[in-house]
C-alpha atoms as a PDB file:
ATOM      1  CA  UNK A   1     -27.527  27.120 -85.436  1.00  0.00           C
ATOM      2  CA  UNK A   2     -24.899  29.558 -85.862  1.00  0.00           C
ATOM      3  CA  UNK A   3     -21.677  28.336 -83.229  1.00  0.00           C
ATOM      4  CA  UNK A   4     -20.779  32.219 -83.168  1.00  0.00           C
ATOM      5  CA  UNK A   5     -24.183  33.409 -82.023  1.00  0.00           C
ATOM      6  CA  UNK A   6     -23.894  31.236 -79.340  1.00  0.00           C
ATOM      7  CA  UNK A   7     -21.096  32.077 -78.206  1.00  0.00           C
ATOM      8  CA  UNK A   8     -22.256  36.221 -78.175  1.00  0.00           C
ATOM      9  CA  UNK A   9     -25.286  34.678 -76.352  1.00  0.00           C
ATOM     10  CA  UNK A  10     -22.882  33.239 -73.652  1.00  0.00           C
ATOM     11  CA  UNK A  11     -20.557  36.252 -73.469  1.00  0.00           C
ATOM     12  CA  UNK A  12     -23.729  38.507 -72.899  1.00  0.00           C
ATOM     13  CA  UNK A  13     -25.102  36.095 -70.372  1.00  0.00           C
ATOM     14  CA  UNK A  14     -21.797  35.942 -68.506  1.00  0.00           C
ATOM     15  CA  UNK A  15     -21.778  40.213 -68.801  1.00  0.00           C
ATOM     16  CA  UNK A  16     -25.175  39.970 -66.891  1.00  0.00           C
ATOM     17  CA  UNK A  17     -23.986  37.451 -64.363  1.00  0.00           C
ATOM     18  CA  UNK A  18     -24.086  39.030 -60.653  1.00  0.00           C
ATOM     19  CA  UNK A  19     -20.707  37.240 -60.213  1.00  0.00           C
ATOM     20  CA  UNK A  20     -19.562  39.953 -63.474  1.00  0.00           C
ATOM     21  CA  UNK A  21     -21.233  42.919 -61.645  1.00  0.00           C
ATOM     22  CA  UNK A  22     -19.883  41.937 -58.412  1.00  0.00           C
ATOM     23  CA  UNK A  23     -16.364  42.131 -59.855  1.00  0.00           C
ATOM     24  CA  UNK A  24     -17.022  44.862 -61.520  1.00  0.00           C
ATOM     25  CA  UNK A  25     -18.391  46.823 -58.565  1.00  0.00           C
ATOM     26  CA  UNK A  26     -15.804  45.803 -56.121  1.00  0.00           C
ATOM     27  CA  UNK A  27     -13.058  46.566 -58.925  1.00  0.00           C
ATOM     28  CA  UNK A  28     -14.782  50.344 -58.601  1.00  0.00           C
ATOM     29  CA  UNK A  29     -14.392  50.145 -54.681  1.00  0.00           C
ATOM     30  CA  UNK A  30     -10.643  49.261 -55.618  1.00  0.00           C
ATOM     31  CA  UNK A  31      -9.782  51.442 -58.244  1.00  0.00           C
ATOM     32  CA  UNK A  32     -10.858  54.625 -56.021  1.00  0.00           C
ATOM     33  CA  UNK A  33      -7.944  53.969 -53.690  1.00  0.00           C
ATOM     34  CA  UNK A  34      -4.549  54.474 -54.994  1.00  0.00           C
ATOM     35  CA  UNK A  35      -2.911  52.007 -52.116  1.00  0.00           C
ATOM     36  CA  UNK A  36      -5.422  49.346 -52.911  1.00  0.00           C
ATOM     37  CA  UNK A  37      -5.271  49.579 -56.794  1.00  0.00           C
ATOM     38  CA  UNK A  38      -1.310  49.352 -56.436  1.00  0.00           C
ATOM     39  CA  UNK A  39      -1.550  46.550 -54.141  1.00  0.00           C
ATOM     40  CA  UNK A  40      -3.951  44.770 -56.431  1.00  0.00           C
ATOM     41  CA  UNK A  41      -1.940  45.714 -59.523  1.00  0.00           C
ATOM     42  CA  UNK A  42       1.456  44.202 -57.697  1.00  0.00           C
ATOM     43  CA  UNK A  43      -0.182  40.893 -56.771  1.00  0.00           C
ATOM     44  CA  UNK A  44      -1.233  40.529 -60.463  1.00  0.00           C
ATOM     45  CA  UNK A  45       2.159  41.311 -61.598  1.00  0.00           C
ATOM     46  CA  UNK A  46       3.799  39.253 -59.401  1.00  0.00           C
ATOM     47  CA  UNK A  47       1.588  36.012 -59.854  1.00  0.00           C
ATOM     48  CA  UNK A  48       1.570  36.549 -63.834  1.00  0.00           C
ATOM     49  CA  UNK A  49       5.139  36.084 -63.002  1.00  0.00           C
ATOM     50  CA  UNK A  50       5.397  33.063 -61.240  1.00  0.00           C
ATOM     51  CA  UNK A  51       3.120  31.643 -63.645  1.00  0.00           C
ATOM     52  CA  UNK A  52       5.007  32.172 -66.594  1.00  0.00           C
ATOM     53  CA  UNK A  53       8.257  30.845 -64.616  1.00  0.00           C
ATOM     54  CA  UNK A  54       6.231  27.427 -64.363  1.00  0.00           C
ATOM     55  CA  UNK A  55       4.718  27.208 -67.496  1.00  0.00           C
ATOM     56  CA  UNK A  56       8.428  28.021 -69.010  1.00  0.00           C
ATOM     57  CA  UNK A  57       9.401  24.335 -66.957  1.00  0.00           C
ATOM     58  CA  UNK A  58      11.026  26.300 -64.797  1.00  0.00           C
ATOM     59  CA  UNK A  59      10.987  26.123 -60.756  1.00  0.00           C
ATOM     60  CA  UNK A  60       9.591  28.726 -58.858  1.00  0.00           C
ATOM     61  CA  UNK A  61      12.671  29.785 -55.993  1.00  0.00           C
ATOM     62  CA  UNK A  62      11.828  29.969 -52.472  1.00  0.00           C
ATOM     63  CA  UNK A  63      12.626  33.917 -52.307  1.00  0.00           C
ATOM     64  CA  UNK A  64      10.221  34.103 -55.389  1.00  0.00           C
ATOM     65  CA  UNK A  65       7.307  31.922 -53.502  1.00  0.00           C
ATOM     66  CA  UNK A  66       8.127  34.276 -50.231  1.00  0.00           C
ATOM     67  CA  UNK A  67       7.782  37.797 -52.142  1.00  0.00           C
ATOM     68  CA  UNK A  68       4.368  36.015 -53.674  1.00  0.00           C
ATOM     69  CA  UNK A  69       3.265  34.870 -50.545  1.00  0.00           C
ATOM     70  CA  UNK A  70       3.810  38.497 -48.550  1.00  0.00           C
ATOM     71  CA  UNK A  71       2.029  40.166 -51.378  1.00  0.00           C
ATOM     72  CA  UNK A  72      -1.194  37.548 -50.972  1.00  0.00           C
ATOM     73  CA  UNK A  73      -0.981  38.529 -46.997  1.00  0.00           C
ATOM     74  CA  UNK A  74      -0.959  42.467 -47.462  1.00  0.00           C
ATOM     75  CA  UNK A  75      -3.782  41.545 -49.916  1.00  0.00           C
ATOM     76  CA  UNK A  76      -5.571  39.462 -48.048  1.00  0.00           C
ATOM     77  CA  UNK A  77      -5.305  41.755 -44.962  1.00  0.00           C
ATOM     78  CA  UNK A  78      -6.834  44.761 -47.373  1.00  0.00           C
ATOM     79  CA  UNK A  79     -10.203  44.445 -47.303  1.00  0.00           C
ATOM     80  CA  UNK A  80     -11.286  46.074 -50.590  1.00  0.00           C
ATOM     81  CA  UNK A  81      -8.443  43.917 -52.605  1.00  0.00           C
ATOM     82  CA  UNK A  82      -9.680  40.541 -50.917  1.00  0.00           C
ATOM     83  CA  UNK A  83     -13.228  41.545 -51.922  1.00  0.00           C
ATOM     84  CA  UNK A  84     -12.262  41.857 -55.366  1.00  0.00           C
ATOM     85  CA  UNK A  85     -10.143  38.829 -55.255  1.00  0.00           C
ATOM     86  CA  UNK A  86     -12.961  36.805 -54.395  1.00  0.00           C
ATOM     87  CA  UNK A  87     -15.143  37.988 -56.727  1.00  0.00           C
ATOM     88  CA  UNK A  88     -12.556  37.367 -59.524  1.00  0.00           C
ATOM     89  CA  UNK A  89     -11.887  33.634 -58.154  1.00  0.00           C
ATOM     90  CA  UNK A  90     -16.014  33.221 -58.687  1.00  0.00           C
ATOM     91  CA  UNK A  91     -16.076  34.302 -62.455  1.00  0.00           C
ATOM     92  CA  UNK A  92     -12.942  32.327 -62.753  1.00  0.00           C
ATOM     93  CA  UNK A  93     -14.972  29.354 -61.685  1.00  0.00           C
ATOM     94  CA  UNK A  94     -17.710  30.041 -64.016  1.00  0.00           C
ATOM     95  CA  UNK A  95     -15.340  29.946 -66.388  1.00  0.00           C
ATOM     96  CA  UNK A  96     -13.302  27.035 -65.895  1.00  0.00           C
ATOM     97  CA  UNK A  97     -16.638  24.862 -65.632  1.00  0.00           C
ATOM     98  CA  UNK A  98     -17.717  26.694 -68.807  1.00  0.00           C
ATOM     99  CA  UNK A  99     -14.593  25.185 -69.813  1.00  0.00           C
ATOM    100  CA  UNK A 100     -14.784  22.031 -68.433  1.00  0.00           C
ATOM    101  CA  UNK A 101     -18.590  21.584 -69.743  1.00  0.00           C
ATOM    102  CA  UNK A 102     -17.315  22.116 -73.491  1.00  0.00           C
ATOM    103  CA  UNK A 103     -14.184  19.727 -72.974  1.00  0.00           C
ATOM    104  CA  UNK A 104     -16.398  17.154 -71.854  1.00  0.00           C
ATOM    105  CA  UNK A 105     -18.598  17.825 -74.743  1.00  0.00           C
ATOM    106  CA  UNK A 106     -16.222  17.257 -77.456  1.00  0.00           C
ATOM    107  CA  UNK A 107     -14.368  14.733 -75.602  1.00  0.00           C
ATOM    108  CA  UNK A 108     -14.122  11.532 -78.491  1.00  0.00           C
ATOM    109  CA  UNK A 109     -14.036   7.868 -77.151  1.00  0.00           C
END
């Protein structure tokens, strides 16, 4: 058994998912709309951000958590963008139990 194979297999499965052509059709619906694609685009940005202030040690500030916060509304009030956010939160699942499944696996003791 080849570990590498495998892991092509998986990536190929996970390309053929309906939670991968989901995303992949709702990032379409997004991408077609400059308002939503920039609204999408500034929500990434902005929660990249936050997340490399916290991984850094460092404490997110309340005007910080507030500009996050208004961006998640506008998105979340944008149907197309919460569409596609949803879709990427499924795959993301998939992937952290992908994750989880091989921790577990190679978990000694």
């Amino acid at each position: 058994m080849n570990i590498h194979d495998k892991a092509h297999d998986l990536a190929r499965a996970l390309r053929e998912s309906q939670e991968f052509d989901s995303l992949q059709k709702k990032r379409l619906i997004v991408e077609t709309n400059p308002e939503s694609k920039k609204l999408l685009d500034d929500f990434h940005k902005k929660q990249v951000e936050l997340q490399t202030i916290q991984l850094s040690g460092q404490s997110v500030t309340p005007q910080q958590q507030k500009e996050f916060e208004g961006i998640a509304g506008l998105a979340g009030m944008n149907p197309s963008v919460r569409d596609y956010l949803a879709a990427e939160m499924q795959l993301i699942r998939i992937m952290e139990d992908i994750q989880k499944i091989l921790s577990e696996a190679l978990a000694m003791g």
